[in-house]
Protein backbone atom coordinates (compact mmCIF):
# COMPACT_ATOMS: atom_id res chain seq x y z
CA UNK A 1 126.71 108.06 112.39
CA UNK A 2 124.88 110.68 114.24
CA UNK A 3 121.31 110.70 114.55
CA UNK A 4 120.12 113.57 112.52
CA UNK A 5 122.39 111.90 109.26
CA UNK A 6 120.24 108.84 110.02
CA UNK A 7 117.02 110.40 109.30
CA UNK A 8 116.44 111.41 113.07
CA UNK A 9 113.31 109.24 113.12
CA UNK A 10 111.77 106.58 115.81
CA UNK A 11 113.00 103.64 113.58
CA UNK A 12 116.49 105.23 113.74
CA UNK A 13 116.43 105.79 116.97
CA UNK A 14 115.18 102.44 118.25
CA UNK A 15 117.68 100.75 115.86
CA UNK A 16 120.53 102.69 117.95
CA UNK A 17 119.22 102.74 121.04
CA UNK A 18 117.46 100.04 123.51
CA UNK A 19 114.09 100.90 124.43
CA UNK A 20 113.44 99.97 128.10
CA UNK A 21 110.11 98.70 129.37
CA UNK A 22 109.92 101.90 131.40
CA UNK A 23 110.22 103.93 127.78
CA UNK A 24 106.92 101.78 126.67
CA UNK A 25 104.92 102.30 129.78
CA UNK A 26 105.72 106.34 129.95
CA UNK A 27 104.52 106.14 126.36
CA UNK A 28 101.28 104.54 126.87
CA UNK A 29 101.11 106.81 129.63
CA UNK A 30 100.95 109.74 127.40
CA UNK A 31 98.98 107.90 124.93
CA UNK A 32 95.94 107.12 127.46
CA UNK A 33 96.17 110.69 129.11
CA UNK A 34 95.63 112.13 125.65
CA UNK A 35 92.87 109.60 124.87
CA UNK A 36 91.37 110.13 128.87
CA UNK A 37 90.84 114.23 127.69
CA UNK A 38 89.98 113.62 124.28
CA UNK A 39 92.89 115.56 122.99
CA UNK A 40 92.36 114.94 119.26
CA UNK A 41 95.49 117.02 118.34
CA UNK A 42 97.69 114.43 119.68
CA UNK A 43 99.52 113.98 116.22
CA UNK A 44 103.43 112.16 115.76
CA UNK A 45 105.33 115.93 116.50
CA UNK A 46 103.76 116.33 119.87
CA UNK A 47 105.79 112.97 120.75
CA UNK A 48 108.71 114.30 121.48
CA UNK A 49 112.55 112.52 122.16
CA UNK A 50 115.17 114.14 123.77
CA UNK A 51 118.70 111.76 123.42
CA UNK A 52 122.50 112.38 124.25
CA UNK A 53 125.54 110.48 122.86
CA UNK A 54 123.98 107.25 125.05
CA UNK A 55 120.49 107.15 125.58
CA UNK A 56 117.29 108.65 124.60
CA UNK A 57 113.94 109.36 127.11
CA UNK A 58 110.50 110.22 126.09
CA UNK A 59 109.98 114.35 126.11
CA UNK A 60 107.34 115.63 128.98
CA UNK A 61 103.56 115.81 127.54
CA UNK A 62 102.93 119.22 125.90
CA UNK A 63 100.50 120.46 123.56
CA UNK A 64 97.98 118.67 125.26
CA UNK A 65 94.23 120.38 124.92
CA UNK A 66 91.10 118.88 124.95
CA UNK A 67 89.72 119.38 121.34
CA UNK A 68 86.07 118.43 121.73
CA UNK A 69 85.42 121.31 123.72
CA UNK A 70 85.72 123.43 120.85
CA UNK A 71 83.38 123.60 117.63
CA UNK A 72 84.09 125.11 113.84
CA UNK A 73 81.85 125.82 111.12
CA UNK A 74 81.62 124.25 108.18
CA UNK A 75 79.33 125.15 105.75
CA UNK A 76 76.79 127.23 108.44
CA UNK A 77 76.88 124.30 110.82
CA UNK A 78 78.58 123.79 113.63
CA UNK A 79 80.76 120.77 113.85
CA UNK A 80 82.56 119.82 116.94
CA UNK A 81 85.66 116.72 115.66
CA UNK A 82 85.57 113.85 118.30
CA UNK A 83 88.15 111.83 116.64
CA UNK A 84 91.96 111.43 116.97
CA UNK A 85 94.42 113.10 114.60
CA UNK A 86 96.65 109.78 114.68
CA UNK A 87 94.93 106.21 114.19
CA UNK A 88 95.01 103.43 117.19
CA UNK A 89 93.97 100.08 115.03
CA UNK A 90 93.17 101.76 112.04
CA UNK A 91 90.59 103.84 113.79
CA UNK A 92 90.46 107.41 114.44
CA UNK A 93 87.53 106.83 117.07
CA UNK A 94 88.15 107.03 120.58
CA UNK A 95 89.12 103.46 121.79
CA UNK A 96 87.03 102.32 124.79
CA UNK A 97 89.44 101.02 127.50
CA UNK A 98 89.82 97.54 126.56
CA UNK A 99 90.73 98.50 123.07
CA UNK A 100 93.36 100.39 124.65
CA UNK A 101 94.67 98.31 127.29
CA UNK A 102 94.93 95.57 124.59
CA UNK A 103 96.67 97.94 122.48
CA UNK A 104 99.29 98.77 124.93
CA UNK A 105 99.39 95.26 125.71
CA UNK A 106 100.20 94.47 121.94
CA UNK A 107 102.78 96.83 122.08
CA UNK A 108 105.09 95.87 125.33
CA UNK A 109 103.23 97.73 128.10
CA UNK A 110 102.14 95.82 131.14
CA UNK A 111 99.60 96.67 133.29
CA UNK A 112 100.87 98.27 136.78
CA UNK A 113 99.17 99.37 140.13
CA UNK A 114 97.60 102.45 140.12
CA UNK A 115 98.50 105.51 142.67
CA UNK A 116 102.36 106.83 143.78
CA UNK A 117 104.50 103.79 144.59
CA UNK A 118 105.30 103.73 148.19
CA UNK A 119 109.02 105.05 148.18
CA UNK A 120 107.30 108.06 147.82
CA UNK A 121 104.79 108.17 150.24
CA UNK A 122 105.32 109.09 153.46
């Protein structure tokens, strides 16, 4: 059955696919980057999933902005949003860093050395 007749969705796709370790950790990756610059539009569609007959990878970041930059108006006052557009623990807040760290944790990341590993320094 092909993907899209499944209901192309991340259930489906981790039901026909394995997801690796490295799949979580370039997730939370994206996850913490987006939390880092307060990017509050970081909603389910800008997760993206490219796959082929075998295998599916996480899509490169995009869409990414920092949201509380920028103010609206509502009702003559100015209102700048400083929450998420998805919920981490049923919270839209901003998750300090051990909330997050525990909430990778939770979910199959594992904590790595920062910085470039050293195959590719030179």
């Amino acid at each position: 059955m092909a993907l899209a007749e499944s209901g192309f969705s991340w259930k489906a796709l981790r039901a026909r696919f394995q997801v690796s370790s490295a799949a979580i950790a370039h997730f939370f990756d994206q996850l913490a980057l987006s939390v880092l610059v307060q990017n509050g539009d970081a909603h389910l569609k800008n997760f993206g999933v490219l796959y082929d007959d075998d295998s599916c990878w996480l899509a490169p970041m995009f869409d990414v902005v920092t949201t509380t930059l920028y103010s609206y108006d509502r009702a003559g006052i100015a209102v700048t949003d400083r929450t998420m557009a998805l919920k981490l623990n049923d919270d839209r807040r901003y998750p300090l860093v051990p909330e997050l760290i525990a909430f990778g944790e939770a979910h199959g990341w594992r904590p790595r050395p920062i910085g470039w590993p050293r195959s590719r320094m030179r």
